[in-house]
N, C-alpha and C. Protein backbone atom coordinates (compact mmCIF):
# COMPACT_ATOMS: atom_id res chain seq x y z
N UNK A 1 17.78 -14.00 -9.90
CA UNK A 1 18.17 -13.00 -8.95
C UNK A 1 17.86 -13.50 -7.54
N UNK A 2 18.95 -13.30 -6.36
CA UNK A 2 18.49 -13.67 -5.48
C UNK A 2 17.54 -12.79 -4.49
N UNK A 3 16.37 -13.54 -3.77
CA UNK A 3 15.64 -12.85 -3.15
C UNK A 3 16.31 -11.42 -1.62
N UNK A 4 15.34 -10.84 -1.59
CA UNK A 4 15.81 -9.99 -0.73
C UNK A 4 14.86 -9.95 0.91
N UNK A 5 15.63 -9.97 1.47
CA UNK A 5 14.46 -9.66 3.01
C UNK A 5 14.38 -8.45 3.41
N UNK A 6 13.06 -8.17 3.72
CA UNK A 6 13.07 -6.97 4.49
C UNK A 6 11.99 -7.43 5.82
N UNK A 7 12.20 -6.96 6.68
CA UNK A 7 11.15 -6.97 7.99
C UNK A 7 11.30 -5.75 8.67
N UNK A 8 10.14 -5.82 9.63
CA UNK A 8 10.16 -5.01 10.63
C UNK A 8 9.64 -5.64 11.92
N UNK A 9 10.15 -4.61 13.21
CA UNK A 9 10.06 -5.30 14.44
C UNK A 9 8.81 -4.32 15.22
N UNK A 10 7.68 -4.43 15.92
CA UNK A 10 6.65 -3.37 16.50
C UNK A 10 6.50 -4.32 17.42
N UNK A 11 6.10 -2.57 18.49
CA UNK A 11 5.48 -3.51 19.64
C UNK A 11 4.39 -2.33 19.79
N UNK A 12 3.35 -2.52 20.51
CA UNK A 12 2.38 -2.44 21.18
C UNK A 12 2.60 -0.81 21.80
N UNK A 13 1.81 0.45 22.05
CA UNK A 13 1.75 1.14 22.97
C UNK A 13 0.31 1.15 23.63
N UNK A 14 -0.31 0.98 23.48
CA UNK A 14 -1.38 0.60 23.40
C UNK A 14 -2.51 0.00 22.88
N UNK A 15 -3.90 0.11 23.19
CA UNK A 15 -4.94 -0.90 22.63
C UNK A 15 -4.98 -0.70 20.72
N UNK A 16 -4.61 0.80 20.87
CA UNK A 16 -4.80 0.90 19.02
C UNK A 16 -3.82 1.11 18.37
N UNK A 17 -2.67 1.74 19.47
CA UNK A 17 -1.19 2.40 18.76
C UNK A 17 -0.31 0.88 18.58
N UNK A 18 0.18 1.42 17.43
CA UNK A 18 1.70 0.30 17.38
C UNK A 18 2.54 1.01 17.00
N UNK A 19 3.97 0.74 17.15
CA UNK A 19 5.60 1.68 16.67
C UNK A 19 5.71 0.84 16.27
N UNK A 20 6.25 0.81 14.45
CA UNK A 20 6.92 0.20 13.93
C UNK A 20 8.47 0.62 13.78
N UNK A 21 9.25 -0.21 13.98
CA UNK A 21 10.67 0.21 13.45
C UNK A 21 11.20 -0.77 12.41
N UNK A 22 12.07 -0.42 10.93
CA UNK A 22 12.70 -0.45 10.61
C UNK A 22 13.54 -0.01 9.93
N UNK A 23 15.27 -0.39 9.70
CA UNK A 23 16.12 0.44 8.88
C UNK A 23 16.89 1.45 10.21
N UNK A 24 16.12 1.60 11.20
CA UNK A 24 16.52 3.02 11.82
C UNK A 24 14.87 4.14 11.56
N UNK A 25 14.04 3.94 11.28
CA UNK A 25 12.43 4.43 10.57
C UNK A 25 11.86 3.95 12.25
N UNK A 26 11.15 4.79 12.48
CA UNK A 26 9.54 4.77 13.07
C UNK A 26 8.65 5.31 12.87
N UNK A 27 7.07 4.17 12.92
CA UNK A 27 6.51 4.64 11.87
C UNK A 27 5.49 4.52 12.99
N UNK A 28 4.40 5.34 13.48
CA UNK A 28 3.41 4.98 14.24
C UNK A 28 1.85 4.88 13.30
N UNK A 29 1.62 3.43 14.39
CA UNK A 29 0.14 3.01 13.38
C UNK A 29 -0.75 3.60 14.73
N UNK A 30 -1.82 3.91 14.33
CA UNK A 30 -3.10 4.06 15.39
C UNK A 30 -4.08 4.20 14.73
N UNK A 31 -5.23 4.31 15.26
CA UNK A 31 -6.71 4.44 14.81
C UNK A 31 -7.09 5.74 14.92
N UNK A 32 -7.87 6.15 13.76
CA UNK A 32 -8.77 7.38 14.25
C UNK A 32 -9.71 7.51 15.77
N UNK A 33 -9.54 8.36 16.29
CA UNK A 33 -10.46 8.63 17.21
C UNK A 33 -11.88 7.98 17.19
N UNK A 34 -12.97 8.15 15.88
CA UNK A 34 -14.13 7.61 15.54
C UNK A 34 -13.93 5.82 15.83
N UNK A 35 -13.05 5.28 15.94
CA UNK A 35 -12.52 3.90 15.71
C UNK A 35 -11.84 3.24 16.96
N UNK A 36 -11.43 4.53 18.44
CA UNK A 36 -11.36 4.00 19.93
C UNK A 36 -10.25 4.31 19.69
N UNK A 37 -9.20 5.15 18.69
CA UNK A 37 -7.92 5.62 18.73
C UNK A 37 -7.43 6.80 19.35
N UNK A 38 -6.07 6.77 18.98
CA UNK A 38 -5.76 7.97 19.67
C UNK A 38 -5.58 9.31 18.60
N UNK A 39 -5.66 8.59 17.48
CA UNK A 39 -5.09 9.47 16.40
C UNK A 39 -3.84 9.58 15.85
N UNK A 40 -3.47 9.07 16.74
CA UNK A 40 -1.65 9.00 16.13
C UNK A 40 -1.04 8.70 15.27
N UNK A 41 -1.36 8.34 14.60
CA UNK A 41 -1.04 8.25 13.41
C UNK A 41 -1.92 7.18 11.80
N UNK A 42 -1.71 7.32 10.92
CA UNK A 42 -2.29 6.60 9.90
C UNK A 42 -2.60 4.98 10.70
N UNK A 43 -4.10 4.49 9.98
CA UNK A 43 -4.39 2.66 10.65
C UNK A 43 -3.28 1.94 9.37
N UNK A 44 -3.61 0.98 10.03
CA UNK A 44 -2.83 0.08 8.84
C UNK A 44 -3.42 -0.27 7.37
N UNK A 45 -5.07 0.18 7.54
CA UNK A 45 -5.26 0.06 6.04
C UNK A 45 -4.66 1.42 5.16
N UNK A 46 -4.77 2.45 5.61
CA UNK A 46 -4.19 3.60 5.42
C UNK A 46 -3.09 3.47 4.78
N UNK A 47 -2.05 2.67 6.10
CA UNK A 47 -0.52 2.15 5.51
C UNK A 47 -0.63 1.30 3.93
N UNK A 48 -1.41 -0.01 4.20
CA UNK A 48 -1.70 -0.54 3.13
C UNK A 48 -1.44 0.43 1.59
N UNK A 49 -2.92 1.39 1.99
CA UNK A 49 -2.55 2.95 0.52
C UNK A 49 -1.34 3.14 0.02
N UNK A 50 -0.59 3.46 1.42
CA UNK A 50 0.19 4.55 1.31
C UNK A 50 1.62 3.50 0.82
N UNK A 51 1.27 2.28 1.25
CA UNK A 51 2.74 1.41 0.65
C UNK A 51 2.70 1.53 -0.73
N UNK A 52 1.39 0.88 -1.16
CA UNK A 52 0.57 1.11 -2.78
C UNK A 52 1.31 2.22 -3.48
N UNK A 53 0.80 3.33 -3.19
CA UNK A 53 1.55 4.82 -3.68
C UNK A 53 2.59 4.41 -3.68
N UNK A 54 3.79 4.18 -2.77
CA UNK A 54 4.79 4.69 -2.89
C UNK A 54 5.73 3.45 -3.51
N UNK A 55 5.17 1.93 -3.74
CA UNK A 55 5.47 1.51 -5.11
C UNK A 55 5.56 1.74 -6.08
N UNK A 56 4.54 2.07 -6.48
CA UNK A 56 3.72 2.94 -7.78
C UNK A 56 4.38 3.79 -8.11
N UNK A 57 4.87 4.67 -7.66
CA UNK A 57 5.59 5.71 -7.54
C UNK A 57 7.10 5.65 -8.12
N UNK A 58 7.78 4.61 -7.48
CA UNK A 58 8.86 4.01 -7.87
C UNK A 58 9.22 3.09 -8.80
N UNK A 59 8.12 2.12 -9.43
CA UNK A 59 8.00 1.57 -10.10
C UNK A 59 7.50 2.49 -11.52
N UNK A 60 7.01 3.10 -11.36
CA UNK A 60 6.32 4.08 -12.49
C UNK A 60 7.41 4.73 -12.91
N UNK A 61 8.63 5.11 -12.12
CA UNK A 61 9.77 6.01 -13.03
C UNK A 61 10.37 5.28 -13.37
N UNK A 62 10.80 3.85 -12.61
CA UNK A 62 11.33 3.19 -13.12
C UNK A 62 10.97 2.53 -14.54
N UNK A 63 9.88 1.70 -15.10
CA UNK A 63 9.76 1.88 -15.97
C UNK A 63 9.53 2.87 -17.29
N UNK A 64 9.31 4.37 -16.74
CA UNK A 64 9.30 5.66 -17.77
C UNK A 64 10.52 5.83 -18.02
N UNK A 65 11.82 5.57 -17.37
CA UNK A 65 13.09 5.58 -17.38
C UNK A 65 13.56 4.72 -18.60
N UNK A 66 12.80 2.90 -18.13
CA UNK A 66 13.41 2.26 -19.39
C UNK A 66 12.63 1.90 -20.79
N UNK A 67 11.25 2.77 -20.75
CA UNK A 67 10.95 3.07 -21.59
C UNK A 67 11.50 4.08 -22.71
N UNK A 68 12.06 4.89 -21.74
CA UNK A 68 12.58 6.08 -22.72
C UNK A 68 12.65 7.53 -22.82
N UNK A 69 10.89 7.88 -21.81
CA UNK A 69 10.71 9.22 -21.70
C UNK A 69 10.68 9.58 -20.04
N UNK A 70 9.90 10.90 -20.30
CA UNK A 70 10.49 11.93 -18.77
C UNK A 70 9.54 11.77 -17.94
N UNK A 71 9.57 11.02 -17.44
CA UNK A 71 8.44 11.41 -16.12
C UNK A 71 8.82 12.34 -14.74
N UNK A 72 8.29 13.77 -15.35
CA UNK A 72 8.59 14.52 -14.25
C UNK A 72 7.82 15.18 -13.30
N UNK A 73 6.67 14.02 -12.69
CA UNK A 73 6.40 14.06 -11.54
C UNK A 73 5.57 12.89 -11.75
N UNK A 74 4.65 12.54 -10.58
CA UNK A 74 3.56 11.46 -10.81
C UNK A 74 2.40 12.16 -9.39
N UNK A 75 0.97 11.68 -9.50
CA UNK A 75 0.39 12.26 -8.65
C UNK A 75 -0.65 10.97 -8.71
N UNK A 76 -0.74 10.47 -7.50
CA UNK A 76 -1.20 9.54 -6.94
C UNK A 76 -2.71 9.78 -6.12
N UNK A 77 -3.78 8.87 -6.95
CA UNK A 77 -4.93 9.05 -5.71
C UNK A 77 -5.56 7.53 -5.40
N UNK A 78 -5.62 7.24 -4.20
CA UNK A 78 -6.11 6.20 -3.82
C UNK A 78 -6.77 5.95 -2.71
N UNK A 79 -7.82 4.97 -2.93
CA UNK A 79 -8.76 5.04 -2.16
C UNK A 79 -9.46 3.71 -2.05
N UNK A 80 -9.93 3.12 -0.57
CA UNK A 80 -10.31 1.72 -0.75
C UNK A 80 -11.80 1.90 0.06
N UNK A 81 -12.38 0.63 -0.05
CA UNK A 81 -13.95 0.31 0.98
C UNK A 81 -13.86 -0.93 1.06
N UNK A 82 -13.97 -0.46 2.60
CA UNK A 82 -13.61 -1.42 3.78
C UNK A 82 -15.05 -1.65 4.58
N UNK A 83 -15.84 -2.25 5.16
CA UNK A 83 -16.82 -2.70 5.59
C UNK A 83 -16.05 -3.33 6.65
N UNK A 84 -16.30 -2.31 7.95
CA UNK A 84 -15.60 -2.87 9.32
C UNK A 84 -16.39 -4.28 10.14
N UNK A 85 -17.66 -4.65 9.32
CA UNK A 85 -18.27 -5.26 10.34
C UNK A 85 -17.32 -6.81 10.79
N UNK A 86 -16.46 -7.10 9.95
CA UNK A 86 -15.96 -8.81 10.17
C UNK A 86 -14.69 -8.12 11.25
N UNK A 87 -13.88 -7.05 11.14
CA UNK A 87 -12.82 -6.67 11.77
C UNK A 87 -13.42 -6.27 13.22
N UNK A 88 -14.54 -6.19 13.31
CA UNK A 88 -15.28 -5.56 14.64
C UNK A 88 -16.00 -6.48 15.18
N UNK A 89 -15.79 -7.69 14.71
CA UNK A 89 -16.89 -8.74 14.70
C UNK A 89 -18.36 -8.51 15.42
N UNK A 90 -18.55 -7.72 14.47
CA UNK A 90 -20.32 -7.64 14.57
C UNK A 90 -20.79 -8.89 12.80
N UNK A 91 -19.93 -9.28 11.94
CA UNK A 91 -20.98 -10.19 11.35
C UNK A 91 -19.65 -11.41 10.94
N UNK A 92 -19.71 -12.12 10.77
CA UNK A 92 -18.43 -13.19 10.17
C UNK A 92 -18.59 -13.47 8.85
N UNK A 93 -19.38 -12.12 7.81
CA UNK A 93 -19.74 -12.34 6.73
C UNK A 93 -18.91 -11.57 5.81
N UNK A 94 -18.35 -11.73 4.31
CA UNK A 94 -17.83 -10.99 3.71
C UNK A 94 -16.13 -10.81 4.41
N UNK A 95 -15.51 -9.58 3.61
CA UNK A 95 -13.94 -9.80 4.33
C UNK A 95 -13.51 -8.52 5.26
N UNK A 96 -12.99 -8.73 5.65
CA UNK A 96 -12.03 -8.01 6.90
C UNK A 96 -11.71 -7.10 6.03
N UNK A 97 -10.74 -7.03 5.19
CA UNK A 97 -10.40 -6.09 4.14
C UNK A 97 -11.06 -5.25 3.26
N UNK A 98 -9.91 -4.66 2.64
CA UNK A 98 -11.00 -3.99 1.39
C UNK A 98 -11.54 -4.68 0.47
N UNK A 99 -12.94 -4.36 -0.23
CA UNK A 99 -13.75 -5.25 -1.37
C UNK A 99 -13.30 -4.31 -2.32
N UNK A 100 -12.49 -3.52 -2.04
CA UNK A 100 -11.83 -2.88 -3.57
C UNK A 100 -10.96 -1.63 -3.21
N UNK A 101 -10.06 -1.27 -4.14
CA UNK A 101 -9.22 -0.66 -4.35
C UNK A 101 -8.71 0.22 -5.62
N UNK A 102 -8.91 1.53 -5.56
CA UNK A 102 -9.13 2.69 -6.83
C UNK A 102 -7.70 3.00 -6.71
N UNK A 103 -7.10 3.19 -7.93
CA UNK A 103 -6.23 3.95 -8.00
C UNK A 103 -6.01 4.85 -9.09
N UNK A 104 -5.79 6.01 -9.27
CA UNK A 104 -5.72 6.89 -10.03
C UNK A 104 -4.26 7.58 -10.58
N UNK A 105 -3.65 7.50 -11.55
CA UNK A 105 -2.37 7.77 -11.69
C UNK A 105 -2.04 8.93 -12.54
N UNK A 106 -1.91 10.25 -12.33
CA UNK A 106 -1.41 11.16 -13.25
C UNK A 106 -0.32 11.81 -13.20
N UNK A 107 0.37 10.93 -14.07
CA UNK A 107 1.82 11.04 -14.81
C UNK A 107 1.84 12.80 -15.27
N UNK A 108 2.82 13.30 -14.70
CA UNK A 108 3.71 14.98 -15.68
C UNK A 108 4.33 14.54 -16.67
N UNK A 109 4.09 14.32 -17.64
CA UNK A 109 4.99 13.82 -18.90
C UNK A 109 4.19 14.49 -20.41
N UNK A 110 5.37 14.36 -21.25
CA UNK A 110 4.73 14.77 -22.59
C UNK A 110 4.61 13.04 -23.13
N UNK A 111 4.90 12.27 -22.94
CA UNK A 111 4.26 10.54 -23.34
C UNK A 111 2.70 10.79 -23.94
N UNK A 112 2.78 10.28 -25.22
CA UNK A 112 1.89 10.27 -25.68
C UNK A 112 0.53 8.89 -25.34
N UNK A 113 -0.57 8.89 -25.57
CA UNK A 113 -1.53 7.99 -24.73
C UNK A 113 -1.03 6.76 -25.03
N UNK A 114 -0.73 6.21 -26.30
CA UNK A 114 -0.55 4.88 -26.50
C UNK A 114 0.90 4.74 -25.42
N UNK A 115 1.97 5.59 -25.21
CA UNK A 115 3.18 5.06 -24.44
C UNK A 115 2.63 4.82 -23.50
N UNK A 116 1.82 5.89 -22.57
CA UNK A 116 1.19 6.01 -21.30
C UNK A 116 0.18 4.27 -21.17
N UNK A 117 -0.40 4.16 -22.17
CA UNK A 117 -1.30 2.86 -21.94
C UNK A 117 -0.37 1.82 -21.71
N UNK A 118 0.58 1.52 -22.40
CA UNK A 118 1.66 0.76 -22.28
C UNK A 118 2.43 0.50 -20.95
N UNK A 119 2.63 1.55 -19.99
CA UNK A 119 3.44 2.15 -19.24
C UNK A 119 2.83 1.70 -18.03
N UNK A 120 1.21 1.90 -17.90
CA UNK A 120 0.57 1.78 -16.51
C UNK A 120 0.28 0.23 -16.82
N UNK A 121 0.00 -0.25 -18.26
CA UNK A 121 0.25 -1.93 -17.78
C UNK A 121 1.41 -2.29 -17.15
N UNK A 122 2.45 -1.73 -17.50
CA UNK A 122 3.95 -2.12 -17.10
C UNK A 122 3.44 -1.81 -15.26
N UNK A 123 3.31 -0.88 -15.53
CA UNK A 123 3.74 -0.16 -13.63
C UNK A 123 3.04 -1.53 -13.21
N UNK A 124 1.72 -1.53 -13.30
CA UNK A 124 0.55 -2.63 -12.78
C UNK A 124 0.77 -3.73 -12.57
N UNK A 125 1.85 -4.51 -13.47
CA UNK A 125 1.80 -5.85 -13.39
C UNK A 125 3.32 -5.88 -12.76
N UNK A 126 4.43 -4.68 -12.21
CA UNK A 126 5.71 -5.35 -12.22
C UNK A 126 5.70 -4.55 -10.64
N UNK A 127 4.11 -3.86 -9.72
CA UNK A 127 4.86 -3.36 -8.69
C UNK A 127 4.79 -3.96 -7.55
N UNK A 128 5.71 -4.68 -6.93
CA UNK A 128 5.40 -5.58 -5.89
C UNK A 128 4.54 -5.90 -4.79
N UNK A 129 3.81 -4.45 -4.67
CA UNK A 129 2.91 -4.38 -3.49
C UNK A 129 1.42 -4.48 -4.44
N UNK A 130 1.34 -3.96 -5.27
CA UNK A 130 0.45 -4.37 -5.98
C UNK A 130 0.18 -5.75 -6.16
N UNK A 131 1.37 -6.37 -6.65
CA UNK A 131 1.23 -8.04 -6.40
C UNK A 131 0.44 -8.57 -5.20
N UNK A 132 1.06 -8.56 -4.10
CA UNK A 132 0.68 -8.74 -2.79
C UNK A 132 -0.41 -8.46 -2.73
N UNK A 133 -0.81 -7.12 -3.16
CA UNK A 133 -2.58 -7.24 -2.65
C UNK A 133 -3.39 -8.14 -3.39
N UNK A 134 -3.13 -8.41 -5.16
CA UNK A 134 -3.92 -8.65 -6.11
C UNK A 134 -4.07 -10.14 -5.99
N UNK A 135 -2.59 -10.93 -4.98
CA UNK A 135 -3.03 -12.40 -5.26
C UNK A 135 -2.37 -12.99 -3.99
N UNK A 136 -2.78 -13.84 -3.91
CA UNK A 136 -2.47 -14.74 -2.91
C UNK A 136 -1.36 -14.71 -2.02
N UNK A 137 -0.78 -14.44 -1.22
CA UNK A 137 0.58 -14.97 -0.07
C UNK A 137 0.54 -15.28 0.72
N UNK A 138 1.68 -16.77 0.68
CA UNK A 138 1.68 -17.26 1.92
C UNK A 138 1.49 -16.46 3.10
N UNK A 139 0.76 -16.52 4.21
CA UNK A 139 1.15 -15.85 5.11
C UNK A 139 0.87 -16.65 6.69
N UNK A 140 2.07 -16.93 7.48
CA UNK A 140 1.96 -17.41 8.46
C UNK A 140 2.22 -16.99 9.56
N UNK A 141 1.01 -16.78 10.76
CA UNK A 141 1.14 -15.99 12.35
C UNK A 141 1.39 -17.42 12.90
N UNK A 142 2.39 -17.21 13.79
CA UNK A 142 3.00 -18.06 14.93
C UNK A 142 3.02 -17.64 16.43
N UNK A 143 2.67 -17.89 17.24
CA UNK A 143 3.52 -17.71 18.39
C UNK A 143 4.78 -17.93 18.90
N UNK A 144 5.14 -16.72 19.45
CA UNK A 144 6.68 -16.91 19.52
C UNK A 144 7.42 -16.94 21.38
């Protein structure tokens, strides 16, 4: 199958805000207040979550679909810990990111446990953002 691109283009409103656009979408990133923000909207680890979910999400019907049964709803909880000190550089120890990531998935379905066990391996191993966090990508900043 051939690959697909997607990007987006942001610029700057300030020290914490960014506008993302793509598709015709704007999406504003900012910091909490506690963090020198304005509040404006979700940070980017936040985003991070919230991409998570809404893979998960899509990927989860999608496979309940070609499994067979109804998934008629899904309810998503997630939650990470983040240790700001390397992003704030107060220590150059440990990572910038999260040291972990919970996710909690409860499926509306009559799927019995063994389909369901089956199902969240499927979701787990086929949802792309999940990928991305769990292993390695290239990733290269340039100046432009």
């Amino acid at each position: 199958m051939t690959s697909i691109k997607f990007g987006v283009t942001a610029k700057s409103e300030n020290n914490t805000k960014t506008i993302v656009e793509t598709r015709g979408f704007k999406m504003t990133i900012d910091e909490p207040e506690t963090l020198g923000g304005t509040n404006g909207g979700a940070n980017p680890v936040e985003y991070i979550l919230a991409a998570l979910s809404g893979c998960l999400n899509v990927v989860g019907h999608l496979i309940a679909r070609e499994m067979g049964f109804k998934l008629n709803g899904l309810e998503l909880v997630l939650e990470g810990d983040l240790d700001p000190a390397k992003f704030t550089g107060k220590s150059m120890d440990g990572r910038a990111g999260y040291s972990e990531i919970r996710v909690t998935l409860k499926p509306d379905t009559d799927a019995d446990k063994e389909t369901l066990d089956k199902w969240i391996k499927a979701v787990e191993s086929r949802c792309p953002v999940s990928d991305n966090i769990s292993n390695p990508t290239p990733l290269h900043i340039v100046l432009g």
